[in-house]
N, C-alpha and C. Protein backbone atom coordinates (compact mmCIF):
# COMPACT_ATOMS: atom_id res chain seq x y z
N UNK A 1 -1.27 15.24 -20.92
CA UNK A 1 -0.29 14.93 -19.91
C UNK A 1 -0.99 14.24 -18.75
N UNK A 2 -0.67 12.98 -17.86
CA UNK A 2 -0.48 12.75 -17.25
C UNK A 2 0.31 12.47 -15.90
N UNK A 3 -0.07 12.90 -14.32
CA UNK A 3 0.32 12.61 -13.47
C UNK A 3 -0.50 11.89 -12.63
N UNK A 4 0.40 11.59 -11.45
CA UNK A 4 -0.47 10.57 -10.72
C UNK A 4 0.84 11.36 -8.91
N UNK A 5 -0.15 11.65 -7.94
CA UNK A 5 0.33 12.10 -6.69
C UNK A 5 0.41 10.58 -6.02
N UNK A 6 2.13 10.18 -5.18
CA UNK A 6 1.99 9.08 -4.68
C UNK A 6 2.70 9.03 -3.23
N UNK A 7 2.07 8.98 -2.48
CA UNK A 7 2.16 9.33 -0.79
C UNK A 7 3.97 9.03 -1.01
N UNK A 8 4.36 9.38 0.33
CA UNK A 8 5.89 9.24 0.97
C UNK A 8 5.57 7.82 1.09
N UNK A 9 6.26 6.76 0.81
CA UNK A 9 6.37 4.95 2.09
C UNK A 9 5.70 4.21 1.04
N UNK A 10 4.69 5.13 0.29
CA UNK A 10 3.79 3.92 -1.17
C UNK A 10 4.61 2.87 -1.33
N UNK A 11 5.80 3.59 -2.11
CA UNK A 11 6.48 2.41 -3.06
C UNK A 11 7.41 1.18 -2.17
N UNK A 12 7.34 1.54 -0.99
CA UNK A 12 7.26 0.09 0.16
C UNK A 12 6.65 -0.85 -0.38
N UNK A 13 5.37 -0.68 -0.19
CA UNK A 13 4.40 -1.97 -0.09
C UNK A 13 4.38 -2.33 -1.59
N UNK A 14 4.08 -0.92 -2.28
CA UNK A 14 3.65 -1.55 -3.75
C UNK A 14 4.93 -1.97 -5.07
N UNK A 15 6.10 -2.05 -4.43
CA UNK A 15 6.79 -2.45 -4.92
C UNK A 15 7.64 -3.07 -4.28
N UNK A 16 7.36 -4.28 -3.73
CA UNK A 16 8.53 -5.11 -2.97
C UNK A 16 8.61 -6.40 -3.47
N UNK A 17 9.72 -7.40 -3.42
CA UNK A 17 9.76 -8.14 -3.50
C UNK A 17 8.91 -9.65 -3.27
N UNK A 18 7.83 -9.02 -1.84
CA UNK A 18 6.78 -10.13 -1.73
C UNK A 18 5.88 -10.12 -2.06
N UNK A 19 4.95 -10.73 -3.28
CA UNK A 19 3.94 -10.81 -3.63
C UNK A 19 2.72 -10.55 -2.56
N UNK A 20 2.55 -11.29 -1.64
CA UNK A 20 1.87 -11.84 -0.92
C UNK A 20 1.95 -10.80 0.25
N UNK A 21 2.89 -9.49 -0.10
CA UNK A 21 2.60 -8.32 1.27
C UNK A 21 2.36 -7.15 0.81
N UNK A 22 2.40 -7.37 -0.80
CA UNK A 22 1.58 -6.50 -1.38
C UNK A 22 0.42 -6.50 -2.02
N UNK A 23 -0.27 -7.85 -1.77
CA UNK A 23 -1.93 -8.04 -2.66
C UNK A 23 -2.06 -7.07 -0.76
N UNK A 24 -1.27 -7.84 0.20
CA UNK A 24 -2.45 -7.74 1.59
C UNK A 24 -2.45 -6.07 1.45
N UNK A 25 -1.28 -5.36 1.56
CA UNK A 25 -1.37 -3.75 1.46
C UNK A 25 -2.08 -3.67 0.16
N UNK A 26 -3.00 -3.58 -1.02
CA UNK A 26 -3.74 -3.70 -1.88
C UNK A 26 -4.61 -3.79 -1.58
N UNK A 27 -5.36 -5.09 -0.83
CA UNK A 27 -6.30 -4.79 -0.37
C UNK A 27 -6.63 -4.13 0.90
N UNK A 28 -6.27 -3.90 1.77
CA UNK A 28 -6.51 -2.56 2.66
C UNK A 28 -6.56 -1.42 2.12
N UNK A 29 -5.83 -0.86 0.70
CA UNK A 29 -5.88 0.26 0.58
C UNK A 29 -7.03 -0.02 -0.27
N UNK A 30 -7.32 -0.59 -0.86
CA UNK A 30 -9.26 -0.63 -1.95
C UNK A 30 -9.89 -0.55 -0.77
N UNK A 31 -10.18 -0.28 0.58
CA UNK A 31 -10.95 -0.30 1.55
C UNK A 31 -11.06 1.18 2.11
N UNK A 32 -10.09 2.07 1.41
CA UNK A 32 -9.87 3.20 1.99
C UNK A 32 -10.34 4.63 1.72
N UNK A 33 -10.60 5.54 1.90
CA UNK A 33 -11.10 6.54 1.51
C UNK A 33 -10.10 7.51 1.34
N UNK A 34 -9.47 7.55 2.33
CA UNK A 34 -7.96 8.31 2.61
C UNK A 34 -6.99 7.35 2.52
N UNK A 35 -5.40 7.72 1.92
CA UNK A 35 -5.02 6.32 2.35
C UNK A 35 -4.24 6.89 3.29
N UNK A 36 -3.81 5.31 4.39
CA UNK A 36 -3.22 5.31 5.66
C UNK A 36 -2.40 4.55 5.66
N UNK A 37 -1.02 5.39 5.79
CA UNK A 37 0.20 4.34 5.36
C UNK A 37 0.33 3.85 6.63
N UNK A 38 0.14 4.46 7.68
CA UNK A 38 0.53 3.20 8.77
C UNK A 38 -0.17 2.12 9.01
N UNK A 39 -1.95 1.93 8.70
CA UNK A 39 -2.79 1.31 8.26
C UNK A 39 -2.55 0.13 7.12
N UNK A 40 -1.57 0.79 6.26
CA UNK A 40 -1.35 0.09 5.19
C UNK A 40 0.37 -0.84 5.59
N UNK A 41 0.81 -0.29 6.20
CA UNK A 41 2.34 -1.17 7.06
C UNK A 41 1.40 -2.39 7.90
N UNK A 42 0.29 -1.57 8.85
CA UNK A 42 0.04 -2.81 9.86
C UNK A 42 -0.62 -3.94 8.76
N UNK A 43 -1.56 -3.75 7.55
CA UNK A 43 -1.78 -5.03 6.78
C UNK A 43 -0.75 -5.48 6.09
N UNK A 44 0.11 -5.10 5.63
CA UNK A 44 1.66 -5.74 4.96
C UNK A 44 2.20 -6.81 5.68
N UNK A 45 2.20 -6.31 7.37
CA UNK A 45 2.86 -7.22 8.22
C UNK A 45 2.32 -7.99 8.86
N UNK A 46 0.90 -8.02 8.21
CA UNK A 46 -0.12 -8.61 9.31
C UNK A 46 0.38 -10.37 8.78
N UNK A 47 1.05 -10.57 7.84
CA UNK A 47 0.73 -11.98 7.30
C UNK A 47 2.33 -13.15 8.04
């Protein structure tokens, strides 16, 4: 069996319609140790 734990707000970034605001939330979160969804909103919108 498989699971996988996925924060509250994840499926925002990693499933939206813009390509291009989810590589940027992608790569902020490969940078992360913890992840930080508000961290991960401010790179989504950074573009």
């Amino acid at each position: 069996m498989n699971w996988q734990v996925v924060p509250k707000g994840m499926e925002e970034f990693m499933g939206g319609s813009d390509p291009a605001r989810t590589e940027r939330a992608m790569k902020a979160m490969f940078t992360m140790t913890r992840i930080d969804i508000a961290a991960l909103q401010a790179a989504a919108d950074a573009g």
